[in-house]
PDB file of N, CA and C in Angstrom:
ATOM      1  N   UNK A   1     -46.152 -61.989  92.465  1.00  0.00           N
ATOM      2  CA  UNK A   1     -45.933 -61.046  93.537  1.00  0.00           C
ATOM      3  C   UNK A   1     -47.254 -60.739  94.221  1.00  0.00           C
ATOM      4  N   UNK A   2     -47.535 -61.237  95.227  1.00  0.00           N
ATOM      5  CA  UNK A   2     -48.813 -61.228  95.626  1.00  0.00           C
ATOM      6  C   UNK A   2     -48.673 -60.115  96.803  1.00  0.00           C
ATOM      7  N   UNK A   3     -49.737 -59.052  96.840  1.00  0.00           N
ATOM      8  CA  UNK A   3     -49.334 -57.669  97.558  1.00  0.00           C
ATOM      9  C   UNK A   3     -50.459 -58.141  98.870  1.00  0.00           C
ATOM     10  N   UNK A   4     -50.161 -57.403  99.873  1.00  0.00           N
ATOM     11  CA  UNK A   4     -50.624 -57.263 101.284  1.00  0.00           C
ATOM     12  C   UNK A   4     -51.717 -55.844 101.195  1.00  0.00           C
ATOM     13  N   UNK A   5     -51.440 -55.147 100.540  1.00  0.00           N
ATOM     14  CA  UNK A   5     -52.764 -54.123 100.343  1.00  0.00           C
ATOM     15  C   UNK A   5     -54.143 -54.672 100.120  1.00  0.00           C
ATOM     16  N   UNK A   6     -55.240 -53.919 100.754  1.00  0.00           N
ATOM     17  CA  UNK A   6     -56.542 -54.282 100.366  1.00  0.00           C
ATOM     18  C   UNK A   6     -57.271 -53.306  99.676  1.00  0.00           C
ATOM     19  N   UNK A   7     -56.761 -51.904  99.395  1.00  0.00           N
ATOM     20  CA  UNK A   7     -56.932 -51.213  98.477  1.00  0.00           C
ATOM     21  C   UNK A   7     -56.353 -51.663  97.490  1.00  0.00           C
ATOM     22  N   UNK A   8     -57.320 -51.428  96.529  1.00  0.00           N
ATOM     23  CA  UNK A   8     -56.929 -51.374  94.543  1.00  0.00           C
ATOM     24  C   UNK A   8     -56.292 -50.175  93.919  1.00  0.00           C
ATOM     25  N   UNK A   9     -55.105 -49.868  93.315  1.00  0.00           N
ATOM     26  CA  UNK A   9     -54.789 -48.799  92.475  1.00  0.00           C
ATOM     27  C   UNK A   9     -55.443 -48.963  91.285  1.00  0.00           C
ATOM     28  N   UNK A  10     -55.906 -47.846  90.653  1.00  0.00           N
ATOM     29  CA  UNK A  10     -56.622 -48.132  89.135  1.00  0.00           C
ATOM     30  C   UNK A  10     -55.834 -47.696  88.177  1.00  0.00           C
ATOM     31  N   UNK A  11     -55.623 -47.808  86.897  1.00  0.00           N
ATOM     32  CA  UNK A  11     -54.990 -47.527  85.833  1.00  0.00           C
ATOM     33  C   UNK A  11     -55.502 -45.924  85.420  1.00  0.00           C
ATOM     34  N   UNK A  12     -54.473 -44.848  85.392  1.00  0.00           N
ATOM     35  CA  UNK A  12     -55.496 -43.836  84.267  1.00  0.00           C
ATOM     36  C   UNK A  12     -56.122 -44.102  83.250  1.00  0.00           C
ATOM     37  N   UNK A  13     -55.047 -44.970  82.656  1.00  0.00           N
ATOM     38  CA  UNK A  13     -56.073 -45.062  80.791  1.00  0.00           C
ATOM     39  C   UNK A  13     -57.249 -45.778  81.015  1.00  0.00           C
ATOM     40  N   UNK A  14     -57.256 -46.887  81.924  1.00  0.00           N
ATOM     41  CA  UNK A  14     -58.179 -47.508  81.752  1.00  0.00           C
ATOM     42  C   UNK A  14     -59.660 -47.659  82.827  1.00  0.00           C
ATOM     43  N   UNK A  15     -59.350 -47.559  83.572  1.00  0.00           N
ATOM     44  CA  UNK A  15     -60.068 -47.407  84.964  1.00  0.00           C
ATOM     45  C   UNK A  15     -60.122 -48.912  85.256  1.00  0.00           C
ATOM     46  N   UNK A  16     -59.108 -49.913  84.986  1.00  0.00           N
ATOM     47  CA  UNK A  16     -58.562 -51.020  85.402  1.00  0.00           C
ATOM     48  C   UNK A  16     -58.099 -51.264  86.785  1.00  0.00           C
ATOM     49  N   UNK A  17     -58.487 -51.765  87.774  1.00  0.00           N
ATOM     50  CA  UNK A  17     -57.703 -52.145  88.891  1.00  0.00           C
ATOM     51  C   UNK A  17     -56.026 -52.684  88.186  1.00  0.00           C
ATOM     52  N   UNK A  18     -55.148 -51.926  88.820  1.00  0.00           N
ATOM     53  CA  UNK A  18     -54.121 -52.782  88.285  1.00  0.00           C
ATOM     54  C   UNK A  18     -53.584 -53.925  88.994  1.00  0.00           C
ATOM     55  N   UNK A  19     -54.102 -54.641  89.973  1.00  0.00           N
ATOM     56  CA  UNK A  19     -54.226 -55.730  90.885  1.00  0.00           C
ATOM     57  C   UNK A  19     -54.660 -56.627  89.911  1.00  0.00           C
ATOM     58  N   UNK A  20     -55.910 -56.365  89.209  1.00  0.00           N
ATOM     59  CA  UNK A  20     -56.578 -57.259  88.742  1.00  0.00           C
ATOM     60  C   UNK A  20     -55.831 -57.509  87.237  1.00  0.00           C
ATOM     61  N   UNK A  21     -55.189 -56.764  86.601  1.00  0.00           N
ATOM     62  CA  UNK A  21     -54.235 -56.879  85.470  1.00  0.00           C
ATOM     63  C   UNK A  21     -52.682 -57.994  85.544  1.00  0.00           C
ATOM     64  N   UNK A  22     -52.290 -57.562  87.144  1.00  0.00           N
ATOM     65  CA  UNK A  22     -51.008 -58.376  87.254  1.00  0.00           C
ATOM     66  C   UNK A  22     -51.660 -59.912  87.397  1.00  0.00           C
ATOM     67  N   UNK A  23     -52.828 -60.267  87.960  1.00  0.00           N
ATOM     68  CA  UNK A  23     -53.567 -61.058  88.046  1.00  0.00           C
ATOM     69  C   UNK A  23     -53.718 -61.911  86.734  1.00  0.00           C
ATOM     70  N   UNK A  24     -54.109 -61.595  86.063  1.00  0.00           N
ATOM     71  CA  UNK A  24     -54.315 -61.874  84.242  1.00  0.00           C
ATOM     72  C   UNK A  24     -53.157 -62.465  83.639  1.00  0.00           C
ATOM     73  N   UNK A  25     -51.857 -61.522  83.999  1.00  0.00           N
ATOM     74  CA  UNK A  25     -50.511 -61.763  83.671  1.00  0.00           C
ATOM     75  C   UNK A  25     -50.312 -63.320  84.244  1.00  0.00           C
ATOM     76  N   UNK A  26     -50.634 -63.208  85.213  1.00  0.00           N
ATOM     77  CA  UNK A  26     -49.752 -64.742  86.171  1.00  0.00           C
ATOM     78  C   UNK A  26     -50.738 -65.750  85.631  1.00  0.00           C
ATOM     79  N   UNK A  27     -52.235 -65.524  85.684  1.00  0.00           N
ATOM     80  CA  UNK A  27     -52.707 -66.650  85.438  1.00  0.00           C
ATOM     81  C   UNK A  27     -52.182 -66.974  83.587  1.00  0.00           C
ATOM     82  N   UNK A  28     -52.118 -66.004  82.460  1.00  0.00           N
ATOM     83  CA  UNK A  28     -51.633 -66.136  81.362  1.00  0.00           C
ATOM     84  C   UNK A  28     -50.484 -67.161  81.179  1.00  0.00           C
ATOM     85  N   UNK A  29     -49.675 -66.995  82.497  1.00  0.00           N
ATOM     86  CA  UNK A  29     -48.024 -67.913  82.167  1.00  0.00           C
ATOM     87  C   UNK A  29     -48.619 -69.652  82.272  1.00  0.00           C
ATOM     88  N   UNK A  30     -49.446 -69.806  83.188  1.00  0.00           N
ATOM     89  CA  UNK A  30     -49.729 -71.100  82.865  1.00  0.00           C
ATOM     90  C   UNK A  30     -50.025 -72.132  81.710  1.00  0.00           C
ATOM     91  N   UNK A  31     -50.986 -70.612  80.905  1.00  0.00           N
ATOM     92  CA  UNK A  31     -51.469 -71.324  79.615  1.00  0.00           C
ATOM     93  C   UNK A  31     -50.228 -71.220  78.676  1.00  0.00           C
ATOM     94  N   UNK A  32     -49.377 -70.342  78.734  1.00  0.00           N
ATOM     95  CA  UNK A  32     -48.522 -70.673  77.396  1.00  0.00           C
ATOM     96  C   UNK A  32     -46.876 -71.723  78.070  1.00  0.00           C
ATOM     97  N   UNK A  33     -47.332 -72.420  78.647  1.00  0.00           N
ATOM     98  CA  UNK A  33     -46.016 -73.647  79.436  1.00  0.00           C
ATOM     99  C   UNK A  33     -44.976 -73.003  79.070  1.00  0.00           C
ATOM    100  N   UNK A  34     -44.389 -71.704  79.595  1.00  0.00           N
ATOM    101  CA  UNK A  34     -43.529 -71.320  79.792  1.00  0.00           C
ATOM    102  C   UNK A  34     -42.683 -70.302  78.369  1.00  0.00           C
ATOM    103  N   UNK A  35     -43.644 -70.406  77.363  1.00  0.00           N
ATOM    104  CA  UNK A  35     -42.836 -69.509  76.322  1.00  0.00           C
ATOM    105  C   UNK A  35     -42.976 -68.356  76.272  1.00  0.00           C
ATOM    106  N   UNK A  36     -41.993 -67.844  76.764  1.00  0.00           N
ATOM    107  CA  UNK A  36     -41.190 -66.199  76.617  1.00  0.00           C
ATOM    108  C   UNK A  36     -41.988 -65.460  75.552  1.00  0.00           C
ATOM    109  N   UNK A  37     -42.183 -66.066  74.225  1.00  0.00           N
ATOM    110  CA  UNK A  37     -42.585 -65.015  73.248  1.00  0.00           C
ATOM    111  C   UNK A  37     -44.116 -65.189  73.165  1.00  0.00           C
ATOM    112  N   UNK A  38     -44.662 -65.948  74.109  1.00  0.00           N
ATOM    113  CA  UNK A  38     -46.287 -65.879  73.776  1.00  0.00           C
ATOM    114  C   UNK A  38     -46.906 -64.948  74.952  1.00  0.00           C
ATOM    115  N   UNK A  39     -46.115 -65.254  76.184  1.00  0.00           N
ATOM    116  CA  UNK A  39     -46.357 -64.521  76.773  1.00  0.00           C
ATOM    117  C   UNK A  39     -46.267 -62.807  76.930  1.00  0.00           C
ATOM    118  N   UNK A  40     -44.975 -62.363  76.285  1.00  0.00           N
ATOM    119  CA  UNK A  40     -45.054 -60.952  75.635  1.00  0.00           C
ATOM    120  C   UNK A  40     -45.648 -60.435  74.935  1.00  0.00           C
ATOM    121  N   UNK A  41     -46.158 -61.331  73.946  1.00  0.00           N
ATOM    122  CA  UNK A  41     -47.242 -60.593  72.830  1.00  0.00           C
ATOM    123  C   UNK A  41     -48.555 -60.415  73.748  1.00  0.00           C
ATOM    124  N   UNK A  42     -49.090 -61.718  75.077  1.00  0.00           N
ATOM    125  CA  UNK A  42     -50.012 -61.056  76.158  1.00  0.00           C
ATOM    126  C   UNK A  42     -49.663 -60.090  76.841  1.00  0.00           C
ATOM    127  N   UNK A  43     -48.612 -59.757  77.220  1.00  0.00           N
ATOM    128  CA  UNK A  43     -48.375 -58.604  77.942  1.00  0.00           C
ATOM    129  C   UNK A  43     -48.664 -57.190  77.235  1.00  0.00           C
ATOM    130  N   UNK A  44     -47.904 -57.333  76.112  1.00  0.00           N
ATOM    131  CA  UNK A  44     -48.070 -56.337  75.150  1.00  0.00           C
ATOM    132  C   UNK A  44     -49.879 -55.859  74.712  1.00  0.00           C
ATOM    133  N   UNK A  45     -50.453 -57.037  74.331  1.00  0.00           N
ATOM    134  CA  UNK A  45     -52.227 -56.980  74.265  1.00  0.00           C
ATOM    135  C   UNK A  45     -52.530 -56.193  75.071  1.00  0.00           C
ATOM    136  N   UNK A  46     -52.574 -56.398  76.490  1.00  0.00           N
ATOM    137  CA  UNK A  46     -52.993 -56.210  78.139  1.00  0.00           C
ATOM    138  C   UNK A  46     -52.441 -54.262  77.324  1.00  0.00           C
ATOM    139  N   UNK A  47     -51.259 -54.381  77.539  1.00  0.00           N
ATOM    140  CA  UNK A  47     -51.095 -53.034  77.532  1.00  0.00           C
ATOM    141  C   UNK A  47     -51.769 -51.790  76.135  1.00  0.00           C
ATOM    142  N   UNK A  48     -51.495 -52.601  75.461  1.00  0.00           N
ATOM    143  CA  UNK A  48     -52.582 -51.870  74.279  1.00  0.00           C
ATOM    144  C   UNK A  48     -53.831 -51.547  74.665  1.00  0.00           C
ATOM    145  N   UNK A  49     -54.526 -52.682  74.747  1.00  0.00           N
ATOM    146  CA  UNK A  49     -56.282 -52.659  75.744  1.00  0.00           C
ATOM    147  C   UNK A  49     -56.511 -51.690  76.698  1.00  0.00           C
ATOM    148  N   UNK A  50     -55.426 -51.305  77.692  1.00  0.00           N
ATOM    149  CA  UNK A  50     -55.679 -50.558  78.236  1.00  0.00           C
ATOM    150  C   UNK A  50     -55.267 -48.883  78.131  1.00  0.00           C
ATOM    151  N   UNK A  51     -54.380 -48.813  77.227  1.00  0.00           N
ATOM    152  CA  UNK A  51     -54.182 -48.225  76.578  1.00  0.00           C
ATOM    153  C   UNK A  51     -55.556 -47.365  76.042  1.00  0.00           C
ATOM    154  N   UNK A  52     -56.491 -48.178  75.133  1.00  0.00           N
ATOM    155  CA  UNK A  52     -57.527 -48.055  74.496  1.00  0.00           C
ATOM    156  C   UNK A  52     -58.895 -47.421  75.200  1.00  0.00           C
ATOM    157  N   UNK A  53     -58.643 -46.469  75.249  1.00  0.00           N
ATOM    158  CA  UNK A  53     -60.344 -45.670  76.466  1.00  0.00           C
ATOM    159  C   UNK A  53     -61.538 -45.317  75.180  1.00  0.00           C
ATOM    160  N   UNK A  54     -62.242 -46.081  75.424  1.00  0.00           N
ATOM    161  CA  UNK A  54     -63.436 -45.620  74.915  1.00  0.00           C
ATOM    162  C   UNK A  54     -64.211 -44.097  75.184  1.00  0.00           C
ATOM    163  N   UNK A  55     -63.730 -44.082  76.347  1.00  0.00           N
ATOM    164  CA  UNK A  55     -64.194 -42.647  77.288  1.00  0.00           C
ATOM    165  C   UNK A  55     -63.700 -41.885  75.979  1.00  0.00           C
ATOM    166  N   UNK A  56     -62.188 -41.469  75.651  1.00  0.00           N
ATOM    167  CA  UNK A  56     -61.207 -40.511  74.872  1.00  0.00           C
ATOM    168  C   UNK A  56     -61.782 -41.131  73.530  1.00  0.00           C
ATOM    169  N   UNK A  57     -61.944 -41.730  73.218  1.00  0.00           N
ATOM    170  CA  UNK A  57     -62.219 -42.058  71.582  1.00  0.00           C
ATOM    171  C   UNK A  57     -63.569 -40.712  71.034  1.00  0.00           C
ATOM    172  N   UNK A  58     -64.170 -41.509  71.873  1.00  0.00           N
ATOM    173  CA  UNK A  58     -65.399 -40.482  71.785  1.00  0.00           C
ATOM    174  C   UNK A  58     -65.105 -38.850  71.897  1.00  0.00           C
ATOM    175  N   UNK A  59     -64.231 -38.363  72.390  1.00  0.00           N
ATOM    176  CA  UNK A  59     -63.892 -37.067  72.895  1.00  0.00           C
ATOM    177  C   UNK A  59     -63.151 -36.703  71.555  1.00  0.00           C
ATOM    178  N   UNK A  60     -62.355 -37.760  70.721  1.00  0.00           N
ATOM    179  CA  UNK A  60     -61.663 -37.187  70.313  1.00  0.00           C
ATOM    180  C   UNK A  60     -62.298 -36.045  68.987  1.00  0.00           C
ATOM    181  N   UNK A  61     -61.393 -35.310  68.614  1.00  0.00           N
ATOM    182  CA  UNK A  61     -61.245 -34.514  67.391  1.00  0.00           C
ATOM    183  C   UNK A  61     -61.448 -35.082  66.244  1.00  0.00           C
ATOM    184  N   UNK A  62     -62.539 -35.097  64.736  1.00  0.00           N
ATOM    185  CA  UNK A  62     -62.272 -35.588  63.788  1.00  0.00           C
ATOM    186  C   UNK A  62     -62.639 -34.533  62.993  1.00  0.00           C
ATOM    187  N   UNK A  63     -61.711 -33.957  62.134  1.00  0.00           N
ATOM    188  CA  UNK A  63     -62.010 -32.753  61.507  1.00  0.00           C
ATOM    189  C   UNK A  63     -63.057 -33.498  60.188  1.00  0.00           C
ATOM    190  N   UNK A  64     -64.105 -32.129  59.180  1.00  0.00           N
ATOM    191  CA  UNK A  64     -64.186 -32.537  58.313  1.00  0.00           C
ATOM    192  C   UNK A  64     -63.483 -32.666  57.043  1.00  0.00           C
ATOM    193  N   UNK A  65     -63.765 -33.153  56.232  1.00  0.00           N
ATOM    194  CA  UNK A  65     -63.132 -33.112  54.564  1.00  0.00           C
ATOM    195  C   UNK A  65     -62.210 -31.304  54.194  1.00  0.00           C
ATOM    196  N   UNK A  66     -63.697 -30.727  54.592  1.00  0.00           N
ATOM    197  CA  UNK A  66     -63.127 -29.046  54.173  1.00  0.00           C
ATOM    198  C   UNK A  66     -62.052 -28.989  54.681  1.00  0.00           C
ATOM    199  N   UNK A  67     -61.558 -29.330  56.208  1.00  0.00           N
ATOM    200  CA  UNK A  67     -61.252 -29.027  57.084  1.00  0.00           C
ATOM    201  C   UNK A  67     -59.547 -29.286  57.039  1.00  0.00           C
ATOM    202  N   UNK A  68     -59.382 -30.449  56.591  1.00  0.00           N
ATOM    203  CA  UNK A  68     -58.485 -31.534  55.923  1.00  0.00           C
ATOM    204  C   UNK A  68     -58.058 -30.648  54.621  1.00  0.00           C
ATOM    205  N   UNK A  69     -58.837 -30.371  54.091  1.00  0.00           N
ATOM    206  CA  UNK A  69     -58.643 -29.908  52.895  1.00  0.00           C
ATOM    207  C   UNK A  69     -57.583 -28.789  53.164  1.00  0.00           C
ATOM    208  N   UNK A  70     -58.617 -27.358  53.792  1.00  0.00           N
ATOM    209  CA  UNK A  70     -58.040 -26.138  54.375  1.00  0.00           C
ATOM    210  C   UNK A  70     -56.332 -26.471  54.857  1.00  0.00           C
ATOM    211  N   UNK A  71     -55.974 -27.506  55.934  1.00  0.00           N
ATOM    212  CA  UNK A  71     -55.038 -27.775  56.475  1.00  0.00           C
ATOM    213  C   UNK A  71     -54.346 -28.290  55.832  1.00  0.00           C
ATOM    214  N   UNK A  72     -54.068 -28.536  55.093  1.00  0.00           N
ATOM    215  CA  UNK A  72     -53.438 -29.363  53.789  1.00  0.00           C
ATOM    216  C   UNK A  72     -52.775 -28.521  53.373  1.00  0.00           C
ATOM    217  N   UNK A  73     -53.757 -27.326  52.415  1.00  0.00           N
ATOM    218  CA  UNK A  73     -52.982 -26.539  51.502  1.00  0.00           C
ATOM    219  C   UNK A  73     -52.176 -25.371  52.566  1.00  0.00           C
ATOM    220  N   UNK A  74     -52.980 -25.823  53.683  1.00  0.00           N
ATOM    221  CA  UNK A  74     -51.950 -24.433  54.821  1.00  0.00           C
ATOM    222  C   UNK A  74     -50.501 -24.901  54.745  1.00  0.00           C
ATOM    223  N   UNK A  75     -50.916 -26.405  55.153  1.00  0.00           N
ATOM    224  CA  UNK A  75     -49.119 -26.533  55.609  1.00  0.00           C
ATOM    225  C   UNK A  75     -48.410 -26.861  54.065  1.00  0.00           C
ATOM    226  N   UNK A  76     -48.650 -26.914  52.861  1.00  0.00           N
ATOM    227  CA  UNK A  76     -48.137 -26.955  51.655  1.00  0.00           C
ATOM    228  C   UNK A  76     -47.966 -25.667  51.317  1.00  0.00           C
ATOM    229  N   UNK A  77     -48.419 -24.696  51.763  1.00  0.00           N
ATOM    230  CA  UNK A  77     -48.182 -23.045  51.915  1.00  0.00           C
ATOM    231  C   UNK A  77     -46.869 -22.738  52.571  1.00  0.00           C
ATOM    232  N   UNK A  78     -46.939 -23.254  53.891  1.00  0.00           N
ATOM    233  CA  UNK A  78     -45.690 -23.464  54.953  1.00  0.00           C
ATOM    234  C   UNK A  78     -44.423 -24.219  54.310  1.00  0.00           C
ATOM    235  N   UNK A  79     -44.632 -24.711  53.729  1.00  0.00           N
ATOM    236  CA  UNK A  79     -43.390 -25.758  53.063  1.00  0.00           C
ATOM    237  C   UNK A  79     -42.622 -24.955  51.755  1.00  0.00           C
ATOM    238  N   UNK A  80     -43.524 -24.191  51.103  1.00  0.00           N
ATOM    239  CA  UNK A  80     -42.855 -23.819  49.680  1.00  0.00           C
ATOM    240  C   UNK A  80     -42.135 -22.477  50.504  1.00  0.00           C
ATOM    241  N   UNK A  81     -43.365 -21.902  51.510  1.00  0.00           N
ATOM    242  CA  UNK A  81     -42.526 -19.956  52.583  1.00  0.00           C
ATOM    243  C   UNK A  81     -40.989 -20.144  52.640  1.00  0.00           C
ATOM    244  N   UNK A  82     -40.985 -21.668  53.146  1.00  0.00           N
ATOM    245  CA  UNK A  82     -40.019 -21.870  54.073  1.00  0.00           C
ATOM    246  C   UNK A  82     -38.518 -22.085  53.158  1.00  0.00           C
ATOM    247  N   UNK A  83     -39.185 -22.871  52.199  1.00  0.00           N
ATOM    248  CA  UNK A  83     -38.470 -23.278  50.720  1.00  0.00           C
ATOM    249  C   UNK A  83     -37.894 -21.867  50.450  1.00  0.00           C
ATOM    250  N   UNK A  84     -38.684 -21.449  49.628  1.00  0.00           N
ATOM    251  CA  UNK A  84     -38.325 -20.004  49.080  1.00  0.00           C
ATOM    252  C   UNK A  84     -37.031 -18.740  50.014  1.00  0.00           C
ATOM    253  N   UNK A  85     -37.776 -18.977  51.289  1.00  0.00           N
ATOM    254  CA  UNK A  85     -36.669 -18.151  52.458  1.00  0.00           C
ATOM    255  C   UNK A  85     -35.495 -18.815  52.486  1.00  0.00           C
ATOM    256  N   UNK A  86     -35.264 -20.349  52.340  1.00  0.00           N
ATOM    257  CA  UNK A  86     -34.182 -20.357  52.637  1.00  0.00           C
ATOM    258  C   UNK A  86     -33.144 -20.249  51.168  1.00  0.00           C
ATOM    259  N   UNK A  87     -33.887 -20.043  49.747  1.00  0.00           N
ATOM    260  CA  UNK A  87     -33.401 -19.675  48.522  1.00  0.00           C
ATOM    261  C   UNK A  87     -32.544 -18.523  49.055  1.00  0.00           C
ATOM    262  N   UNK A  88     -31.370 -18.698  47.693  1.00  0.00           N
ATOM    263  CA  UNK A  88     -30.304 -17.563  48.015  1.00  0.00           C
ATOM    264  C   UNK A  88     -30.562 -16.543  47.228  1.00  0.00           C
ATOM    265  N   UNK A  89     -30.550 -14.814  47.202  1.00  0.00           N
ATOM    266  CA  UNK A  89     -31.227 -14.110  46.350  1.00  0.00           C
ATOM    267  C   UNK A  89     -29.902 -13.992  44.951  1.00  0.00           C
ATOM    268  N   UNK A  90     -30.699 -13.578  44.040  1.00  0.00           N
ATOM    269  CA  UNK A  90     -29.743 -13.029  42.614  1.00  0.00           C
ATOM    270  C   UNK A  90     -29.059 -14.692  42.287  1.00  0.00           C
ATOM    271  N   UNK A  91     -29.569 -15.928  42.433  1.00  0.00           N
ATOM    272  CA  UNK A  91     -29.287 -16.914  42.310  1.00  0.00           C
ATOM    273  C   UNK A  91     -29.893 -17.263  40.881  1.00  0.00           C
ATOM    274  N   UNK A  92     -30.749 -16.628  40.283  1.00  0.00           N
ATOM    275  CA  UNK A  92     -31.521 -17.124  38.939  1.00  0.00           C
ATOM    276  C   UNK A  92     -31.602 -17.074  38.074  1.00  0.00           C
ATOM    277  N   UNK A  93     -31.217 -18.343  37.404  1.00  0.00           N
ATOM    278  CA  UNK A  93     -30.444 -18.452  35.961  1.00  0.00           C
ATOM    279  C   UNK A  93     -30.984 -17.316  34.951  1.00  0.00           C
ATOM    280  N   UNK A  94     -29.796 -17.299  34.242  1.00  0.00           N
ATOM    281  CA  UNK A  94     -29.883 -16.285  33.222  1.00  0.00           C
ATOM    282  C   UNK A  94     -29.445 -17.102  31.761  1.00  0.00           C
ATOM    283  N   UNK A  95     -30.206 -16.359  30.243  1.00  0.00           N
ATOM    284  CA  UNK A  95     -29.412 -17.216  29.215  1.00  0.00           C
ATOM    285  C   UNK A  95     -28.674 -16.307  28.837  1.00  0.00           C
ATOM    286  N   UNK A  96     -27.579 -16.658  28.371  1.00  0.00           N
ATOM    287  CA  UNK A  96     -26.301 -15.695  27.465  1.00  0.00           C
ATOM    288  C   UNK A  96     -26.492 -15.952  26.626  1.00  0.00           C
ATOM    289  N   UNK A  97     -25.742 -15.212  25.752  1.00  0.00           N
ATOM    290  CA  UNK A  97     -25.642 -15.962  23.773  1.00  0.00           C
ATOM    291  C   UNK A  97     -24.020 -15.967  24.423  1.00  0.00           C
ATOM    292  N   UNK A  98     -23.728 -17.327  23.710  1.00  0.00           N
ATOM    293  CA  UNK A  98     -22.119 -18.132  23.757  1.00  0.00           C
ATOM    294  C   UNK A  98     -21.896 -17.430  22.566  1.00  0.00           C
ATOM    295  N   UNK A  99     -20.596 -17.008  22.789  1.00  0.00           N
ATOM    296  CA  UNK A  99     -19.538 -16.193  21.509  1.00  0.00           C
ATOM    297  C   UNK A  99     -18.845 -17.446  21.442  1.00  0.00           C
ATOM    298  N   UNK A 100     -18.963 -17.986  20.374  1.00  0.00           N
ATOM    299  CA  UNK A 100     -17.704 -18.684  19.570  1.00  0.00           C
ATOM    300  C   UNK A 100     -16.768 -18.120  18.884  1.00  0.00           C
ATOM    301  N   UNK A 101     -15.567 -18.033  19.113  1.00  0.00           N
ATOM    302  CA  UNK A 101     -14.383 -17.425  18.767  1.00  0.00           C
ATOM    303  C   UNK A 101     -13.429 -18.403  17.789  1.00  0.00           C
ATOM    304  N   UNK A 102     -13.248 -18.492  16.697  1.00  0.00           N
ATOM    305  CA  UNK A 102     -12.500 -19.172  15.875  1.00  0.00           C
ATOM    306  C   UNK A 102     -11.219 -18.777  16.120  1.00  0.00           C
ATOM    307  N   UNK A 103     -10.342 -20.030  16.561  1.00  0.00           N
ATOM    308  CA  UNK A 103      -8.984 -20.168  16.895  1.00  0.00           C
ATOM    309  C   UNK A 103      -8.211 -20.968  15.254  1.00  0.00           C
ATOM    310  N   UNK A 104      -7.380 -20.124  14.551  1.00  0.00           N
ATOM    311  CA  UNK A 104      -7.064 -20.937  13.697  1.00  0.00           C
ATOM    312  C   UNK A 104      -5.405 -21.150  13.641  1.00  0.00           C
TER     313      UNK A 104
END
């Protein structure tokens, strides 16, 4: 599909011309002589890759160990609250002494 624009749209994730991506795609079909499944796993690549921002990697969040730690036992805190609330009250076993009664 060859476009009549001479402006480039760019990708958010990637700051990719996406001109230059559909580009990649078409020249790709040549090399795999026509198979459907080689060419999807390139398509699929293409889209991962760009997917992939180095910009955001760097930005991202990596808590420490403590940190991990702290959050851990929070939400294992959250799990038993939640457990327990939804327990039914006066539900908890009791032992009897069994009367055996001789039937003769």
């Amino acid at each position: 599909m060859a476009s009549n624009r001479t402006s480039n749209r760019f990708s958010a994730y990637s700051g990719v011309s996406l001109a230059a991506s559909e580009n990649t795609i078409n020249t790709t079909s040549s090399f795999t002589n026509g198979d459907p499944r080689l060419l999807e796993i390139k398509k699929w690549t293409q889209v991962f890759d760009r997917l992939e921002s180095k910009r955001l990697q760097q930005q991202r969040y990596v808590p420490t160990p403590q940190k991990v730690d702290s959050l851990s036992k929070l939400a294992l805190g959250a799990k038993v609250e939640k457990a327990l609330g939804r327990r039914m009250g006066n539900q908890d076993a009791t032992m009897r002494v069994k009367v055996i009664t001789e039937k003769a």
